[in-house]
N, C-alpha and C. Protein backbone atom coordinates (compact mmCIF):
# COMPACT_ATOMS: atom_id res chain seq x y z
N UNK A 1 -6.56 1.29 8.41
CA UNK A 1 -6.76 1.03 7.00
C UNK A 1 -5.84 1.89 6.14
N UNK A 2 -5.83 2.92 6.53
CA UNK A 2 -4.61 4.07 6.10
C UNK A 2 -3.25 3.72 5.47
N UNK A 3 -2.55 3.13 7.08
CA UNK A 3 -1.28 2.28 6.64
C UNK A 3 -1.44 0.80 6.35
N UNK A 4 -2.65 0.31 5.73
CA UNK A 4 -2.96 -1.22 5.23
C UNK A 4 -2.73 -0.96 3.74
N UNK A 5 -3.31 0.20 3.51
CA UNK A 5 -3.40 0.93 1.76
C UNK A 5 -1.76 1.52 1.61
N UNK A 6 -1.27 2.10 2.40
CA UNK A 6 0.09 2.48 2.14
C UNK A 6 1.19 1.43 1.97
N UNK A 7 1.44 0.76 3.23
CA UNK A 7 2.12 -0.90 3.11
C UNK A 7 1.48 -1.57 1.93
N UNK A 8 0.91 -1.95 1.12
CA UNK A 8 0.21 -2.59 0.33
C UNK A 8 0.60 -1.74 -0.63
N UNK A 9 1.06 -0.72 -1.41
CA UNK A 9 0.44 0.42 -2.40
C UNK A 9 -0.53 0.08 -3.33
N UNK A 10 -1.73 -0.30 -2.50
CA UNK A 10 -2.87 -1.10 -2.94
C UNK A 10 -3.85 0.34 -3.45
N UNK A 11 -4.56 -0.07 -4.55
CA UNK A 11 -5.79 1.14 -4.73
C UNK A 11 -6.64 1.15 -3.58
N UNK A 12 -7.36 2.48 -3.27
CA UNK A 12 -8.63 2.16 -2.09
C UNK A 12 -10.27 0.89 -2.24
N UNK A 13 -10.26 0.71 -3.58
CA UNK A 13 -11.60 -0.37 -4.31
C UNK A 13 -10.65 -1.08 -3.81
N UNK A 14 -8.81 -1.80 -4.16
CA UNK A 14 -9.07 -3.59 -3.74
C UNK A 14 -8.96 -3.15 -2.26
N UNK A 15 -8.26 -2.52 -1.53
CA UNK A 15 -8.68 -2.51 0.47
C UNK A 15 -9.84 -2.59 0.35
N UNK A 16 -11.07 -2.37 -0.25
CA UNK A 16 -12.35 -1.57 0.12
C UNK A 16 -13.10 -3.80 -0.32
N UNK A 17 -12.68 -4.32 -0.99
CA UNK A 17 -12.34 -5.77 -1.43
C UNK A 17 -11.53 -6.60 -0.67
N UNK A 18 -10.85 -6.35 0.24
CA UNK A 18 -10.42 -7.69 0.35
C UNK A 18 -11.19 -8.66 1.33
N UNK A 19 -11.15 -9.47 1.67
CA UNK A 19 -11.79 -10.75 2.32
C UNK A 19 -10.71 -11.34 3.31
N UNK A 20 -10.93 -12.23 4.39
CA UNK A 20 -10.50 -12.80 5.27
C UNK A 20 -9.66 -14.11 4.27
N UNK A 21 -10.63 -14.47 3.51
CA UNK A 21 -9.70 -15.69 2.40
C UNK A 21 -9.28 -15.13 1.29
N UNK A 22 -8.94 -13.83 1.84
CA UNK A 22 -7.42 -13.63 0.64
C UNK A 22 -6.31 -13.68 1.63
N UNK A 23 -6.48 -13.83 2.80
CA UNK A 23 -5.45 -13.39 3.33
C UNK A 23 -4.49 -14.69 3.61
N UNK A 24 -3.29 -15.33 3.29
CA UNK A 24 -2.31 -16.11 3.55
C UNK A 24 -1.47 -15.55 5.06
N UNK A 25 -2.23 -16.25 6.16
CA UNK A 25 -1.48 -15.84 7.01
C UNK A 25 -0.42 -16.25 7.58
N UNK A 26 0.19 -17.31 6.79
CA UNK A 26 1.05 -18.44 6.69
C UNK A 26 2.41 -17.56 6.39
N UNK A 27 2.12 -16.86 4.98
CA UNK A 27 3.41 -16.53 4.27
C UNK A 27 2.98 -15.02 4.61
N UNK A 28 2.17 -14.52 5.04
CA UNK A 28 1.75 -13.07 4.49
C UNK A 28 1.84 -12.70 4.09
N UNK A 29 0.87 -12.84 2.55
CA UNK A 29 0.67 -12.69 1.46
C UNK A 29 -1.34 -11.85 1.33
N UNK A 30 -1.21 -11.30 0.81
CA UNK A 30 -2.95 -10.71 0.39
C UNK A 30 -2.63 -11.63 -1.08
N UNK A 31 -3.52 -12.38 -1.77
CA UNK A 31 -3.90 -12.55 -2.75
C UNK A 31 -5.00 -11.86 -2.92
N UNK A 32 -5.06 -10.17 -3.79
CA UNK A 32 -5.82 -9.97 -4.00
C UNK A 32 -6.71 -9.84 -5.31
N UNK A 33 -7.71 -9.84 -5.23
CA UNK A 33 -8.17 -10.64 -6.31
C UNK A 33 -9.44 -9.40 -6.70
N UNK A 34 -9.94 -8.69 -6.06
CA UNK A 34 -10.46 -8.08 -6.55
C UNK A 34 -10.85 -6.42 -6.06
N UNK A 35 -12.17 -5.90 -6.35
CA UNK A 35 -11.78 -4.30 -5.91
C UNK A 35 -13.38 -4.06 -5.89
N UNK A 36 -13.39 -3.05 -5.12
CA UNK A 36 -14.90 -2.76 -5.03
C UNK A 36 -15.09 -1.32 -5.69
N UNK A 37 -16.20 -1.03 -6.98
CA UNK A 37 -15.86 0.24 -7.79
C UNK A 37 -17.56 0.51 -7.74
N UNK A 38 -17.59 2.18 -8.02
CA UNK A 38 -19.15 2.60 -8.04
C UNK A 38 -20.01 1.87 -9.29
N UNK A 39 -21.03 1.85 -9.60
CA UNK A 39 -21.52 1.10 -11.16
C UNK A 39 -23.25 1.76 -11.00
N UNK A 40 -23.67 2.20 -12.00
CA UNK A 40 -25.05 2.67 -11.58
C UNK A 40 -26.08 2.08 -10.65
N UNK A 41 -25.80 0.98 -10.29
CA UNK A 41 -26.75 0.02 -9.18
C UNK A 41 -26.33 0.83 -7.75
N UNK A 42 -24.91 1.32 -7.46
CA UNK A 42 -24.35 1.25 -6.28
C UNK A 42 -23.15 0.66 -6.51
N UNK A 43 -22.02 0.20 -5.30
CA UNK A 43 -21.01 -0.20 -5.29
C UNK A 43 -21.19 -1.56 -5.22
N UNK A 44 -19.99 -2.06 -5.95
CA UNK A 44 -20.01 -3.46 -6.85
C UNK A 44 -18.32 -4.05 -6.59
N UNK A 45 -18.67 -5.13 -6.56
CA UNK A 45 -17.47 -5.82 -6.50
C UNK A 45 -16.99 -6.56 -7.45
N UNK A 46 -16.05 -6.50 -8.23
CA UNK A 46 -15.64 -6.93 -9.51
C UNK A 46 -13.72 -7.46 -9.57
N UNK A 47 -13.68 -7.56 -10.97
CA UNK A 47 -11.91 -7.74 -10.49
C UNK A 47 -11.29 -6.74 -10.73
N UNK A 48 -10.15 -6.72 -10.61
CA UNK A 48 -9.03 -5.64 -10.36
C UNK A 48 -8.84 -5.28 -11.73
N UNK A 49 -8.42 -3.85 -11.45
CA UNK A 49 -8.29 -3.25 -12.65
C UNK A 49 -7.69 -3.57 -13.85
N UNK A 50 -6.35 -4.49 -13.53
CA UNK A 50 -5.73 -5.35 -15.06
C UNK A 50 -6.30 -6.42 -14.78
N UNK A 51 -7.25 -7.07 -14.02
CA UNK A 51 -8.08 -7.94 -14.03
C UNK A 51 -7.46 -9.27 -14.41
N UNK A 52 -6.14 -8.98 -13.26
CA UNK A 52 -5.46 -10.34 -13.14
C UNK A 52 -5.38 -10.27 -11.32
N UNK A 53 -5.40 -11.74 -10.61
CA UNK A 53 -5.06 -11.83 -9.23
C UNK A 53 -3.79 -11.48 -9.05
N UNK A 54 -3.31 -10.89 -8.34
CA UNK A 54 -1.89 -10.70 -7.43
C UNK A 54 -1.63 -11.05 -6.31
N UNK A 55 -0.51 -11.58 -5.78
CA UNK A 55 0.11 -11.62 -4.86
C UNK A 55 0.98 -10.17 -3.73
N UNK A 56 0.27 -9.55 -2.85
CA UNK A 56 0.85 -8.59 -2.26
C UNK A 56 1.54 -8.61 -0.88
N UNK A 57 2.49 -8.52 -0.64
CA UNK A 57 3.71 -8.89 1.04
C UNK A 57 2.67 -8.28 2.15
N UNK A 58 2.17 -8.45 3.01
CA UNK A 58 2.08 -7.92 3.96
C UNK A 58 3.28 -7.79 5.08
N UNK A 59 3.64 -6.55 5.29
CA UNK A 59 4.77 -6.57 6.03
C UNK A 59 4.67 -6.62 7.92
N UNK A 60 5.54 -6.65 8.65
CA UNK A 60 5.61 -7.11 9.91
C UNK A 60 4.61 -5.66 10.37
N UNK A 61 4.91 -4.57 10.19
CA UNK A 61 4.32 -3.68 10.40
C UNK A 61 2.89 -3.50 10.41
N UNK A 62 2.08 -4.68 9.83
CA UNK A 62 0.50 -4.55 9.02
C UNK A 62 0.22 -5.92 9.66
N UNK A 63 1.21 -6.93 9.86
CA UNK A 63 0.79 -8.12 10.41
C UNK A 63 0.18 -8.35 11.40
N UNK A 64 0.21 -7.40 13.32
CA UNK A 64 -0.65 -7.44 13.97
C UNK A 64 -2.38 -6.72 13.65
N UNK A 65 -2.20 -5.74 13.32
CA UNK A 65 -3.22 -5.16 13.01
C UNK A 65 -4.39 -5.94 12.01
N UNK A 66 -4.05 -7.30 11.21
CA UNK A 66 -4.50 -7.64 10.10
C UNK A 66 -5.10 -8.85 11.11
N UNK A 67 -4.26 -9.58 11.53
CA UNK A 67 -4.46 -10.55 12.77
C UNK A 67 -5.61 -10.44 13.30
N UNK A 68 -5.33 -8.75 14.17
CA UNK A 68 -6.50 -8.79 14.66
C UNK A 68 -7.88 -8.54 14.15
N UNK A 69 -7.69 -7.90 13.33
CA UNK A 69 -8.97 -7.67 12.40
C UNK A 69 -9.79 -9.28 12.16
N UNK A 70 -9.17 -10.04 11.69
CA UNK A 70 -9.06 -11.60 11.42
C UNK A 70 -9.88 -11.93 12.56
N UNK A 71 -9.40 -11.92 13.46
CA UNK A 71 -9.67 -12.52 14.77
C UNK A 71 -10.98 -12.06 15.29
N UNK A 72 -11.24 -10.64 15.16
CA UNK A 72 -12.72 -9.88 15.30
C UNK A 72 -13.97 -10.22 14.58
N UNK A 73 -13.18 -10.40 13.48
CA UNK A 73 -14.38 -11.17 12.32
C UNK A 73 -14.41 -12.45 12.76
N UNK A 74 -14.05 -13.29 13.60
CA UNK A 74 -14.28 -15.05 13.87
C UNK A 74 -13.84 -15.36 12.61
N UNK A 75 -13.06 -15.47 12.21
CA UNK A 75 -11.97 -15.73 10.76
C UNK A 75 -13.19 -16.55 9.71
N UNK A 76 -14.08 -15.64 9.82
CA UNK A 76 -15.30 -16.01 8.92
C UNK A 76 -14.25 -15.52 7.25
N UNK A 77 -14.44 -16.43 5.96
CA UNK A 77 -13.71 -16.32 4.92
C UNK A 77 -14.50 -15.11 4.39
N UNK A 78 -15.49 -14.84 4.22
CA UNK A 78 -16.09 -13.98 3.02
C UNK A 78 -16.27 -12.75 3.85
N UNK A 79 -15.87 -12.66 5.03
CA UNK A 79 -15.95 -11.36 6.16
C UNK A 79 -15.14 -10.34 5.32
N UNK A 80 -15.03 -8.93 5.17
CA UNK A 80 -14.51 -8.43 4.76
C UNK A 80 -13.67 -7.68 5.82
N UNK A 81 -12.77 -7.22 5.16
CA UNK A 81 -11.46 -7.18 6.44
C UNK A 81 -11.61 -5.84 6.81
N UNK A 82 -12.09 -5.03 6.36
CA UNK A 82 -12.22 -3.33 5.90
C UNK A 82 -13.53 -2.83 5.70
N UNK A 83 -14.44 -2.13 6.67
CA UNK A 83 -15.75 -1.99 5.87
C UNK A 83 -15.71 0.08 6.57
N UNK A 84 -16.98 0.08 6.10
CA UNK A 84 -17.07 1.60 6.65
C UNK A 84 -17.28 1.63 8.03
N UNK A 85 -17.76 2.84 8.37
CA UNK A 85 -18.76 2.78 9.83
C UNK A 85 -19.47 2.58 10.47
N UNK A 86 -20.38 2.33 8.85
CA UNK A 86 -21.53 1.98 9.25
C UNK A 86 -21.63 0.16 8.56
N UNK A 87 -20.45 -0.32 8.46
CA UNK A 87 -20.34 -1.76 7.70
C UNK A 87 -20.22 -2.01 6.39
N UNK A 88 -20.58 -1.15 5.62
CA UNK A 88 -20.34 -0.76 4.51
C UNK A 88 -19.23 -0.53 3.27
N UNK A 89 -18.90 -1.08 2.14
CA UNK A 89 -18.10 -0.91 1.81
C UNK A 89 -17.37 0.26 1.66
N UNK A 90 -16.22 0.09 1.54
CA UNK A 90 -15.29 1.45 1.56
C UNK A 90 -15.23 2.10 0.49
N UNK A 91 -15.48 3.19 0.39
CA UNK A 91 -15.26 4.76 -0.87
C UNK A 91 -14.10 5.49 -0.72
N UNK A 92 -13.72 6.19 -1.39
CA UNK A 92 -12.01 7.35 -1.23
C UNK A 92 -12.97 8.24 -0.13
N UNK A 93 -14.40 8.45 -0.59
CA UNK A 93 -14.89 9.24 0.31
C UNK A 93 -14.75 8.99 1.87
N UNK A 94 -15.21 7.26 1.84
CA UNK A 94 -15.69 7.08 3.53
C UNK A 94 -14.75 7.05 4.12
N UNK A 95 -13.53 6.86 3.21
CA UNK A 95 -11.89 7.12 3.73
C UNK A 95 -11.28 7.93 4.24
N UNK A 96 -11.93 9.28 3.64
CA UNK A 96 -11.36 10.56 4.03
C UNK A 96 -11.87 10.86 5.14
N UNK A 97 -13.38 10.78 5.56
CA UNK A 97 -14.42 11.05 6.76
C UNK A 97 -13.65 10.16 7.51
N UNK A 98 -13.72 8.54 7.29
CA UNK A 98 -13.33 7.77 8.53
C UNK A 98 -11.63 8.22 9.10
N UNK A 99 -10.98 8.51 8.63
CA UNK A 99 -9.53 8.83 8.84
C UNK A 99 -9.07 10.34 8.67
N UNK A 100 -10.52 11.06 9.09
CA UNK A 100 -9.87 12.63 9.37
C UNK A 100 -8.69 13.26 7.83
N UNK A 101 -8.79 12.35 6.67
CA UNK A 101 -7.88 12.50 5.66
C UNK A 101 -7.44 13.94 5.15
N UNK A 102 -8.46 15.44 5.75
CA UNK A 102 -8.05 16.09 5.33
C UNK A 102 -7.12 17.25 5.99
N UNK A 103 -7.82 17.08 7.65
CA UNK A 103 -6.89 17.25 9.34
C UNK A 103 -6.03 17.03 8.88
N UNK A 104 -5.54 15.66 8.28
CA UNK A 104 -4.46 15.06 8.55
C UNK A 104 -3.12 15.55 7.40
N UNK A 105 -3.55 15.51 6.29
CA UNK A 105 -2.75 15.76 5.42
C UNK A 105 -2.64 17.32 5.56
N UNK A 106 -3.69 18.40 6.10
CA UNK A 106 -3.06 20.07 6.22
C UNK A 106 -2.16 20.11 7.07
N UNK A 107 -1.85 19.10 8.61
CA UNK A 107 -1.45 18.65 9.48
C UNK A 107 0.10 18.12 9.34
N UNK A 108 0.51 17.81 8.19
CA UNK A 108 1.30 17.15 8.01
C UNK A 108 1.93 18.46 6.69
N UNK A 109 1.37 19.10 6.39
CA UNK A 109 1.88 20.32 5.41
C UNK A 109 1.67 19.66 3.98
N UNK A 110 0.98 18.47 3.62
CA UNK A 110 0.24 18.10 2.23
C UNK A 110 -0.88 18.01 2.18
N UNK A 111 -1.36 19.72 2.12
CA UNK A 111 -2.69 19.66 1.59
C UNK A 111 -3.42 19.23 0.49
N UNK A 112 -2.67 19.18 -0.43
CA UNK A 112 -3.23 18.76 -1.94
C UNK A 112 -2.89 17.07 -2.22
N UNK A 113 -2.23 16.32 -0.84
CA UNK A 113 -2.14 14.99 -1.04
C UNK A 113 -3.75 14.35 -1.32
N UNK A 114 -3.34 13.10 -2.52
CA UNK A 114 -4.80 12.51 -2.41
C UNK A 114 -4.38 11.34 -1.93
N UNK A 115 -5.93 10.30 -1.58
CA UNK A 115 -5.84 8.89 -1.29
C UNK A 115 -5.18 8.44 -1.83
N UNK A 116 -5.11 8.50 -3.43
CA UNK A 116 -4.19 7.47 -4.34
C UNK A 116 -2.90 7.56 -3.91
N UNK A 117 -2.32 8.66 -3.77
CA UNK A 117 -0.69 9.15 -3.40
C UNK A 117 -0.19 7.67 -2.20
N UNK A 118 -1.21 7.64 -1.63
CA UNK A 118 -0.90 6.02 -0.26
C UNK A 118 -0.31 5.06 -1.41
N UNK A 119 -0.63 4.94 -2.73
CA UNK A 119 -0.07 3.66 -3.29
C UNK A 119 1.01 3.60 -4.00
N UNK A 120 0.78 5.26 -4.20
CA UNK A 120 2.95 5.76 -4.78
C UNK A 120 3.54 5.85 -3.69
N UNK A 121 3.40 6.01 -2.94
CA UNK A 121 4.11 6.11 -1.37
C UNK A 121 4.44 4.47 -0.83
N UNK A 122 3.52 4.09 -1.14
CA UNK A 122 3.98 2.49 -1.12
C UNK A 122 4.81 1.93 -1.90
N UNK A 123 5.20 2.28 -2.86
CA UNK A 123 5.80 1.77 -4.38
C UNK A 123 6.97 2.23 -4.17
N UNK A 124 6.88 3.86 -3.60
CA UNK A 124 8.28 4.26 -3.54
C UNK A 124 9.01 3.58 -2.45
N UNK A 125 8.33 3.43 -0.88
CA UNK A 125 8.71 2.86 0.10
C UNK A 125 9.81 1.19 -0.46
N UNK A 126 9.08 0.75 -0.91
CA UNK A 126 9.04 -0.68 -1.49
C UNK A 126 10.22 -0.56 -2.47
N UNK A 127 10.87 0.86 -3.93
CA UNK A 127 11.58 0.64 -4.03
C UNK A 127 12.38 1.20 -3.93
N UNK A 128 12.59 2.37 -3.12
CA UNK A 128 13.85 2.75 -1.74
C UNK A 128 14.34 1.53 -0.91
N UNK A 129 13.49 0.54 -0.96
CA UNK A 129 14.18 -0.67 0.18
C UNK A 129 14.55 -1.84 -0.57
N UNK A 130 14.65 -1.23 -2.20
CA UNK A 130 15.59 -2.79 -2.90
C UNK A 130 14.65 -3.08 -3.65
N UNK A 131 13.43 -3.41 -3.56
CA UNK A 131 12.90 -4.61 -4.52
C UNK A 131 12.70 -4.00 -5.91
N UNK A 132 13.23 -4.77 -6.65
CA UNK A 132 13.31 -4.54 -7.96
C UNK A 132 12.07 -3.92 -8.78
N UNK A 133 12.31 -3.52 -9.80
CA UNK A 133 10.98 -2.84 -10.56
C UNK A 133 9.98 -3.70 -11.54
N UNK A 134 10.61 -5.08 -11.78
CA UNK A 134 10.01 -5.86 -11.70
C UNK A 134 8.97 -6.39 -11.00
N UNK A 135 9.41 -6.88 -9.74
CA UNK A 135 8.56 -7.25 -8.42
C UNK A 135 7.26 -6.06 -8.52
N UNK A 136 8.21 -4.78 -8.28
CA UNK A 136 7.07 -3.97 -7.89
C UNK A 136 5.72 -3.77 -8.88
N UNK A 137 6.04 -3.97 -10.88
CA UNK A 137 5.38 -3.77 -11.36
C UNK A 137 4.27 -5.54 -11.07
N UNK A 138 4.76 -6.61 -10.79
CA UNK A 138 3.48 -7.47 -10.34
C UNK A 138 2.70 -6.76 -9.32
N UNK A 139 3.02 -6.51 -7.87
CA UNK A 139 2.68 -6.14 -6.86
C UNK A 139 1.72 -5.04 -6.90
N UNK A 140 1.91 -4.16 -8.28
CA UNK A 140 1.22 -2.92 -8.45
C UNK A 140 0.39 -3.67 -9.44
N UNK A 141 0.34 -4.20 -10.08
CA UNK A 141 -0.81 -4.92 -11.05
C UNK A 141 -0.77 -4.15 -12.44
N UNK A 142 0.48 -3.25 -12.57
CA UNK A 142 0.80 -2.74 -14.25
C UNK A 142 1.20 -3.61 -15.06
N UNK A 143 0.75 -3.40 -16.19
CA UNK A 143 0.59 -3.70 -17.36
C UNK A 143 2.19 -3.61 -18.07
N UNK A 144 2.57 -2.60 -17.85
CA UNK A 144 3.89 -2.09 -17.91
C UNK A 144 4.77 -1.70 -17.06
N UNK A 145 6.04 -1.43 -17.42
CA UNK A 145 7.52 -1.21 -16.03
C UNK A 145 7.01 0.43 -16.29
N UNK A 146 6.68 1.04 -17.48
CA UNK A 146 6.65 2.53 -17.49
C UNK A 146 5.60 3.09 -16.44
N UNK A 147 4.41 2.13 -16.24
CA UNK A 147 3.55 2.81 -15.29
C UNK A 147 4.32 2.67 -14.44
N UNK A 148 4.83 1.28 -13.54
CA UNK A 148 5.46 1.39 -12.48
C UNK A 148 6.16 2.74 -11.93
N UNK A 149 7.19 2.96 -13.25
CA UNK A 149 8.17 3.73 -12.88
C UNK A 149 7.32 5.21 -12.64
N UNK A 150 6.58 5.61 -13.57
CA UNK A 150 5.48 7.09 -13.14
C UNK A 150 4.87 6.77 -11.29
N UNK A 151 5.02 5.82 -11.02
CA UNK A 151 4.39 5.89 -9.30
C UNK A 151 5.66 6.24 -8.29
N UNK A 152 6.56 6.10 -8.63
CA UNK A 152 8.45 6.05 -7.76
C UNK A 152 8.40 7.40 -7.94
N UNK A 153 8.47 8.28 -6.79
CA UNK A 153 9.07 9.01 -5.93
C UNK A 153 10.04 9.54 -5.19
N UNK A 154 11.13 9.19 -5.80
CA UNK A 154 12.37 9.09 -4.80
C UNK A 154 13.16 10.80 -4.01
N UNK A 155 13.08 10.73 -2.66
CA UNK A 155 13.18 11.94 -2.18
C UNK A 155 14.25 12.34 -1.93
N UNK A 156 14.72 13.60 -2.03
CA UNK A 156 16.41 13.79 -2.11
C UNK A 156 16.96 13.33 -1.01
N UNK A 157 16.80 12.17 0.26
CA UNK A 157 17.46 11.35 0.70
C UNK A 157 18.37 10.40 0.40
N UNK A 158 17.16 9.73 -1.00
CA UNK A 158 17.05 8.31 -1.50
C UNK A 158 18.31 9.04 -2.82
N UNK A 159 18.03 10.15 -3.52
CA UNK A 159 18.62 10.89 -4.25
C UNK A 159 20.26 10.68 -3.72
N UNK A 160 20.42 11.82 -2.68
CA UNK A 160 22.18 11.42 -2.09
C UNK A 160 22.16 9.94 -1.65
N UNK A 161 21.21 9.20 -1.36
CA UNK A 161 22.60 8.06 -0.65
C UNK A 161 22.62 7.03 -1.75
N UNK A 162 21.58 7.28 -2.96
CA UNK A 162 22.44 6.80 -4.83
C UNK A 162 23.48 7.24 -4.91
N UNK A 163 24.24 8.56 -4.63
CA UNK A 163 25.03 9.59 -5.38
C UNK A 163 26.37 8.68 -3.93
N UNK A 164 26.21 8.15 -2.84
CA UNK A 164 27.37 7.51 -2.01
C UNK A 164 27.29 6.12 -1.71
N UNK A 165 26.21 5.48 -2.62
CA UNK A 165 26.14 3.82 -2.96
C UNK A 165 27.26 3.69 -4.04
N UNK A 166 27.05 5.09 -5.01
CA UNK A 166 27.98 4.77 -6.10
C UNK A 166 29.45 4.91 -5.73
N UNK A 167 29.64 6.06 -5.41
CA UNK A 167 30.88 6.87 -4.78
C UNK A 167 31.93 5.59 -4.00
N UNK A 168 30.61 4.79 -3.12
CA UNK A 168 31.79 3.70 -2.11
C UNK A 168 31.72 2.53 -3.13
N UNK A 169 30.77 2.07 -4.39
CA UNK A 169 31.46 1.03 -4.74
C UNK A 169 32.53 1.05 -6.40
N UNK A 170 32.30 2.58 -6.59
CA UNK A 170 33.90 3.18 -7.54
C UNK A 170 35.42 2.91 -6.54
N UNK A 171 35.06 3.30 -5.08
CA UNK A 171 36.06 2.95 -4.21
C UNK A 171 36.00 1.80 -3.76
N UNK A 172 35.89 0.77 -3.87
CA UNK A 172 35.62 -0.69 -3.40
C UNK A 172 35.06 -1.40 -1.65
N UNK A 173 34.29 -0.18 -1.70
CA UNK A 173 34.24 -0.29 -0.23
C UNK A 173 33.14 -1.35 -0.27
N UNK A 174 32.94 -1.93 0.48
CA UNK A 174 31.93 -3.04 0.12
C UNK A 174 30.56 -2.20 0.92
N UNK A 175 29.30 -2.50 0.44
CA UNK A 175 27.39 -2.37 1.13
C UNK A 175 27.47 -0.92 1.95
N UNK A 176 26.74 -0.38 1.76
CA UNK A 176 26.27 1.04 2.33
C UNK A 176 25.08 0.76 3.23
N UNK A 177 24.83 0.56 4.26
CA UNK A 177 23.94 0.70 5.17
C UNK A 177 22.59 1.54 4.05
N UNK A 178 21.42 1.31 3.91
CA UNK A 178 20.29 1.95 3.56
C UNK A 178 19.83 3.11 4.29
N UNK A 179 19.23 4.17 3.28
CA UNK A 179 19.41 5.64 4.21
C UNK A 179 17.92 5.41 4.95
N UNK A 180 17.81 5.84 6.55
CA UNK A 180 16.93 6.19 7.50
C UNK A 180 15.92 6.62 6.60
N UNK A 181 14.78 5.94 6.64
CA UNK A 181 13.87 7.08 5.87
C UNK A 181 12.88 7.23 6.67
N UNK A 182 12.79 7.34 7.91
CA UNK A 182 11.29 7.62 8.41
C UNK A 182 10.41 7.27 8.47
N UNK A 183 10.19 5.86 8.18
CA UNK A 183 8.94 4.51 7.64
C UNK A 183 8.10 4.72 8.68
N UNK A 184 9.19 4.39 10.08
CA UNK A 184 8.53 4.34 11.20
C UNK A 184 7.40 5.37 11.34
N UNK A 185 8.17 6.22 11.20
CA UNK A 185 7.43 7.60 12.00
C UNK A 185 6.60 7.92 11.25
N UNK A 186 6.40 7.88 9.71
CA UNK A 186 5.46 8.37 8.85
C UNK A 186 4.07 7.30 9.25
N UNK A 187 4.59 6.00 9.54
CA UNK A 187 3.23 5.24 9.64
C UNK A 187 2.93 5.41 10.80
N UNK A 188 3.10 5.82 11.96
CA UNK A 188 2.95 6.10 13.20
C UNK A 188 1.78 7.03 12.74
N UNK A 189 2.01 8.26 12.30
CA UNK A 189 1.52 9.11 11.98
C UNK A 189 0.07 8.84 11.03
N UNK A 190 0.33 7.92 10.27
CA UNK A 190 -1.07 6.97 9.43
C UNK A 190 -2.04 6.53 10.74
């Protein structure tokens, strides 16, 4: 669920929301449509925070894992794809317990990382690899390109190989190979 919320730079309420019939397993696409948030009754399922549906990529990386989830549930539609431990909908809390979240991040030398950080980490992933800030502000469900741009991260990798995208096309060299960033290994690590 970890790297479902990171690939996605989805909030933890819509993972904690999605359903078997959001899922387009055709195009792999999440249409997600809504989010699960606390409300004095208990946790509630409502719509998304700009409280418009979106369209989100599921990438090759998230595609077996989603499959199978699919497949466990008997591709029942209203099954939820994501629940707790005990079946239950998902919290930032049951997130942190179910996925060791805080092992993991002292483990990794970001102690002060939170859950949310999975959906700037997604955003940035997403636009270190091209897609426009456009795209990303649908995909993120802002209102504005300025929120978008407050979630982008770019790490002094992404930093130099701007500073020799430019450099080779002042010299006419044609396409720069995209810099290694570790996708792999960081979601390994999810």
């Amino acid at each position: 669920m970890v790297t479902f919320a990171a690939c996605t730079a989805a909030r933890i309420g819509e993972v904690s929301g999605v359903r078997v019939k959001d899922i387009d397993t055709t195009h792999w696409i999440w249409n997600l449509r809504r989010q699960t948030t606390p409300s004095p009754g208990g946790l509630v399922d409502k719509n998304t925070k700009g409280k418009v549906a979106r369209r989100v990529p599921l990438i090759d990386e998230v595609r077996p894992m989603v499959a199978q989830r699919i497949l466990a549930l008997g591709g029942r539609p209203d099954a939820r794809l994501f629940t707790g431990p005990r079946g239950g909908r998902i919290t930032t809390a049951v997130l942190r317990d179910a996925a060791h979240w805080d092992e993991v991040v002292q483990s990794l030398g970001y102690e002060h990382l939170r859950r949310h950080d999975l959906r700037h980490t997604g955003l940035t992933w997403m636009a270190d690899a091209g897609v426009p800030l456009h795209v990303l502000r649908l995909i993120a469900g802002h209102g504005s390109l300025q929120t978008t741009q407050r979630c982008l991260h770019p790490d002094l990798q992404s930093v130099v190989h701007a500073g020799r995208t430019l450099s080779h096309h002042l010299a006419g060299v044609p396409g720069l190979p995209s810099p290694s960033s570790g996708m792999s290994a960081t979601l390994r690590r999810l």
